[in-house]
C-alpha atoms as a PDB file:
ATOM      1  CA  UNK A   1      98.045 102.986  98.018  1.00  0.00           C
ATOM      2  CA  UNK A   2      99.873 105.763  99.942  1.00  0.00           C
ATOM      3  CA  UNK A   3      98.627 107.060 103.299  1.00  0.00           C
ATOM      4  CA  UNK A   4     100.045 110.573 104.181  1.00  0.00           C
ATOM      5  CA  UNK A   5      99.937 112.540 107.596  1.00  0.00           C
ATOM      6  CA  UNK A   6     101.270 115.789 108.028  1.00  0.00           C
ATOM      7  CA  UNK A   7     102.409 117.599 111.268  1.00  0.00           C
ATOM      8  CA  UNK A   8     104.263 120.385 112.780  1.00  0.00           C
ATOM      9  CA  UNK A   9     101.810 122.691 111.818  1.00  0.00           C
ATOM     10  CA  UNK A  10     101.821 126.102 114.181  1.00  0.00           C
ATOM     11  CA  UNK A  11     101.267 129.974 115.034  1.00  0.00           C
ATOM     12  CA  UNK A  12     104.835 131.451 114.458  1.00  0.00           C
ATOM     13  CA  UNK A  13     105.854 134.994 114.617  1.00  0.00           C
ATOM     14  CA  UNK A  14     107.409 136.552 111.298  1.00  0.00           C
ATOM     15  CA  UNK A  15     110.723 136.046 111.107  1.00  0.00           C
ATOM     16  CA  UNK A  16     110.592 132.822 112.948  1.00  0.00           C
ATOM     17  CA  UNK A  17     111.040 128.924 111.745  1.00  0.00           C
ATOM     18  CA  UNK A  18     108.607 125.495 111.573  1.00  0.00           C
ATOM     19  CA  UNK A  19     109.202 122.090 110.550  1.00  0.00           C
ATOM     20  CA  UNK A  20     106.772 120.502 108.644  1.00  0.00           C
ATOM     21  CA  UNK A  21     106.714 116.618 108.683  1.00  0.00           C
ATOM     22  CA  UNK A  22     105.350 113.875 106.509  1.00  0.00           C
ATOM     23  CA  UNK A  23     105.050 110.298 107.463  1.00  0.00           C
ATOM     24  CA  UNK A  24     104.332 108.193 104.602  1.00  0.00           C
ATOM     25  CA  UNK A  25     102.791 104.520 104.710  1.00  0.00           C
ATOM     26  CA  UNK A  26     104.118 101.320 102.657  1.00  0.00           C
ATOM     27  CA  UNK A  27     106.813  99.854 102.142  1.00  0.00           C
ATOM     28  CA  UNK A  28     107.619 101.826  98.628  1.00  0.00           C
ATOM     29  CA  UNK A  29     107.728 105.249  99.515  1.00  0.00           C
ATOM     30  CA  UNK A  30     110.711 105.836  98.095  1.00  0.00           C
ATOM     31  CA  UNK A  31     109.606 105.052  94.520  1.00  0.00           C
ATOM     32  CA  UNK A  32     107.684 107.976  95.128  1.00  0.00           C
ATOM     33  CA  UNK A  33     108.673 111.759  94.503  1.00  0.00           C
ATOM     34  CA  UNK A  34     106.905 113.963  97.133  1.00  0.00           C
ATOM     35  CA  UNK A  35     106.014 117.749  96.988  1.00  0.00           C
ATOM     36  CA  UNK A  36     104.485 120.023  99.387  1.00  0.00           C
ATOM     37  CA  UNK A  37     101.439 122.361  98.103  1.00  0.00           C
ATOM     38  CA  UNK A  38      99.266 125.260 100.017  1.00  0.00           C
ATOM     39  CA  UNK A  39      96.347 126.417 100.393  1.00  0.00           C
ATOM     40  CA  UNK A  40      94.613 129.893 101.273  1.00  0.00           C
ATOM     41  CA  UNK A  41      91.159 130.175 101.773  1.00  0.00           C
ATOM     42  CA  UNK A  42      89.115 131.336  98.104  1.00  0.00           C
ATOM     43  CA  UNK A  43      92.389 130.436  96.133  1.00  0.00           C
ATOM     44  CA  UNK A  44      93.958 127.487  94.097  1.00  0.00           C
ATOM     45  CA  UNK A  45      96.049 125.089  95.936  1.00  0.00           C
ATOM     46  CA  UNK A  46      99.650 126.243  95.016  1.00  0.00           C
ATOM     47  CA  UNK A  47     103.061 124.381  94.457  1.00  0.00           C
ATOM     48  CA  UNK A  48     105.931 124.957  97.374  1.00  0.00           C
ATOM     49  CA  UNK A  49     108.101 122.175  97.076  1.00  0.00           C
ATOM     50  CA  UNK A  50     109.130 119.265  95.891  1.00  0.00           C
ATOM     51  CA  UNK A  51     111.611 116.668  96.023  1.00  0.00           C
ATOM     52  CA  UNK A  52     112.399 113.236  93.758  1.00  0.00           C
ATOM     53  CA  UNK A  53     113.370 109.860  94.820  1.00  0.00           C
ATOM     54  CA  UNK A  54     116.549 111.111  96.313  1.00  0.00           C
ATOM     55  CA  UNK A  55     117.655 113.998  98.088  1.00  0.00           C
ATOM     56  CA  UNK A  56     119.682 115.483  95.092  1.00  0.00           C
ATOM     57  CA  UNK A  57     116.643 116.623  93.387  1.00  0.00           C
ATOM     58  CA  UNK A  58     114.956 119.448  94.507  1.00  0.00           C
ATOM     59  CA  UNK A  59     112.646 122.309  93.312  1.00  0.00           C
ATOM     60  CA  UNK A  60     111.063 125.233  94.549  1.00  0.00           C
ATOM     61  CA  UNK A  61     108.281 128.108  93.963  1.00  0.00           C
ATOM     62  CA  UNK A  62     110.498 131.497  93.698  1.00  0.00           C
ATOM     63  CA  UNK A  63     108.708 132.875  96.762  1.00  0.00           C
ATOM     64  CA  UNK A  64     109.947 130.193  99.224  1.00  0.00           C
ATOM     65  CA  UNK A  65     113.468 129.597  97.626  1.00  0.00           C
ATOM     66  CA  UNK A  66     116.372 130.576 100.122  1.00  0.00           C
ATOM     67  CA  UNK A  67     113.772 130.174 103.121  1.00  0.00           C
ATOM     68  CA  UNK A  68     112.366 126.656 102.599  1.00  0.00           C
ATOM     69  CA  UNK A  69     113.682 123.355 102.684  1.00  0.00           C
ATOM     70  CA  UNK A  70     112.419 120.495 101.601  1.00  0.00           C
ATOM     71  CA  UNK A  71     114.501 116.876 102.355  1.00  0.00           C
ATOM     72  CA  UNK A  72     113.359 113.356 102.580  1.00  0.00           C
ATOM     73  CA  UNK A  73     114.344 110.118 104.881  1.00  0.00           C
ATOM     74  CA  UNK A  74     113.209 107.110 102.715  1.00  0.00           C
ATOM     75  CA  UNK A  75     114.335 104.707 105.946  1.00  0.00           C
ATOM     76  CA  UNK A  76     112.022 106.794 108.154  1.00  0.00           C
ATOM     77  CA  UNK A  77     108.976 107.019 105.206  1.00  0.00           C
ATOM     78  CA  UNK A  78     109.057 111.043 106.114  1.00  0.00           C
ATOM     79  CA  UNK A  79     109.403 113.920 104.148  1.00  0.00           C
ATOM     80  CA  UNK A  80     110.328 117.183 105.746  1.00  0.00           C
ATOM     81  CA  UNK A  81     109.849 120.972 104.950  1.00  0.00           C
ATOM     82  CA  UNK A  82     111.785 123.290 107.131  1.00  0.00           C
ATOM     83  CA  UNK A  83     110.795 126.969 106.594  1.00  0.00           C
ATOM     84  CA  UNK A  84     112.798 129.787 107.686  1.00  0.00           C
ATOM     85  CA  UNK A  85     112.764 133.543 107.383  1.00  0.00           C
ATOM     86  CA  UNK A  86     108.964 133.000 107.849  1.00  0.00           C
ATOM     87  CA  UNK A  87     106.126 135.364 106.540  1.00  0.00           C
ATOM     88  CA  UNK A  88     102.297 136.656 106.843  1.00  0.00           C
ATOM     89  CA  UNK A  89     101.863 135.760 103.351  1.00  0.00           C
ATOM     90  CA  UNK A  90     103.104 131.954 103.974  1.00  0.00           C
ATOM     91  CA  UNK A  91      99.670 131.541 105.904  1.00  0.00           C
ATOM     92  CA  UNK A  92      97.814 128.604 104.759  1.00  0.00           C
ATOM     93  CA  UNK A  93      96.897 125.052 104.853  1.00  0.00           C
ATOM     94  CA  UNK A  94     100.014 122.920 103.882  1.00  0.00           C
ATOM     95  CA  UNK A  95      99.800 119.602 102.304  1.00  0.00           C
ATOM     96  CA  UNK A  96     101.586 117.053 101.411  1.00  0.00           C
ATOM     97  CA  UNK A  97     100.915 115.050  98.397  1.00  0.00           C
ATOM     98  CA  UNK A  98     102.900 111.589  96.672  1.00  0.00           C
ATOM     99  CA  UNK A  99     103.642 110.919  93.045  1.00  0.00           C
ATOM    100  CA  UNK A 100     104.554 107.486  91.188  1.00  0.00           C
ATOM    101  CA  UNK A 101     107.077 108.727  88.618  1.00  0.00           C
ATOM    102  CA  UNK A 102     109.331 112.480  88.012  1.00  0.00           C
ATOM    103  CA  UNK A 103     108.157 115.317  90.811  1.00  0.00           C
ATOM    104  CA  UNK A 104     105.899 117.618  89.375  1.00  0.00           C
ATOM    105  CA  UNK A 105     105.056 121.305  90.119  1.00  0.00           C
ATOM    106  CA  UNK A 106     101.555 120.927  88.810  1.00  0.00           C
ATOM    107  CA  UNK A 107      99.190 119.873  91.846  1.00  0.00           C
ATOM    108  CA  UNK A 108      96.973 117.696  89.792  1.00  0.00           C
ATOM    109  CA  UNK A 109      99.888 115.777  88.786  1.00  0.00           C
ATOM    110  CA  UNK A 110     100.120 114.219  92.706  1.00  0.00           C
ATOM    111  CA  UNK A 111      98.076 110.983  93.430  1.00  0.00           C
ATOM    112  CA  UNK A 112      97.867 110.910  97.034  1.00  0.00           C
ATOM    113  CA  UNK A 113      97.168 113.749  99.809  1.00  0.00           C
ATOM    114  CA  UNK A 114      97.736 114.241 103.197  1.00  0.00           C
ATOM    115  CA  UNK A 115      94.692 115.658 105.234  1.00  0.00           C
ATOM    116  CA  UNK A 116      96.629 119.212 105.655  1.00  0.00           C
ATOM    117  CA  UNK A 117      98.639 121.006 108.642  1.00  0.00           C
ATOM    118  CA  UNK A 118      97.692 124.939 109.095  1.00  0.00           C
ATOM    119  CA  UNK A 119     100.589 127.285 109.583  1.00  0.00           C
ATOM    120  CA  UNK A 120      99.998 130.768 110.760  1.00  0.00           C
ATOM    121  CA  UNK A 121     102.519 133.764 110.620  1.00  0.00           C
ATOM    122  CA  UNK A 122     101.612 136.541 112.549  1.00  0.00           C
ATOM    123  CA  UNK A 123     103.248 140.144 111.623  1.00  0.00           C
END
């Protein structure tokens, strides 16, 4: 069992930069590969990011690639997200979300979920 809490959720101008966090409980989080996934209201919950065991790899939706990154401290049990270049469209409810095994894009494919961090971008 994997108990996920998300922060550094915020109202941001365009333009400007947040730092999502993930603290992750257990002591094998880093058997885990981790992804970050959105949410607007009346739509799907979407893939951003996601990251395996290590740091070397990564993978991204086009729309956030060159703006978002997503890195992981297995010492700390925290994932991070750092999003730059920031846009109106990147509203939503962001969540984080822990999978035994390879990282998938698919969100069904993650077995636990954080409760969700709400980032707004204002134009």
């Amino acid at each position: 069992q994997v108990q996920l809490v998300e922060s550094g959720g915020g109202l941001v101008q365009a333009g400007g930069s947040l730092r999502l966090s993930c603290a992750a409980s257990g002591r094998t989080f880093s058997t885990y590969a981790m992804g970050w996934l959105r949410q607007t209201p009346g739509k799907e919950r979407e893939f951003v990011a996601a990251i395996g065991w290590s740091n070397s790899i990564t993978y991204y939706t086009d729309s956030v690639k060159g703006r978002f990154t997503i890195s992981r401290d297995n010492a700390k049990n925290t994932v991070y997200l750092q999003m730059n270049s920031l846009k109106p469209e990147d509203t939503a409810v962001y969540y984080c979300a822990a999978r035994r095994g390879p990282y998938t894009i698919v969100p069904s494919g993650y077995d636990y979920w954080g409760q969700g961090t709400q980032v707004t971008v204002s134009s």
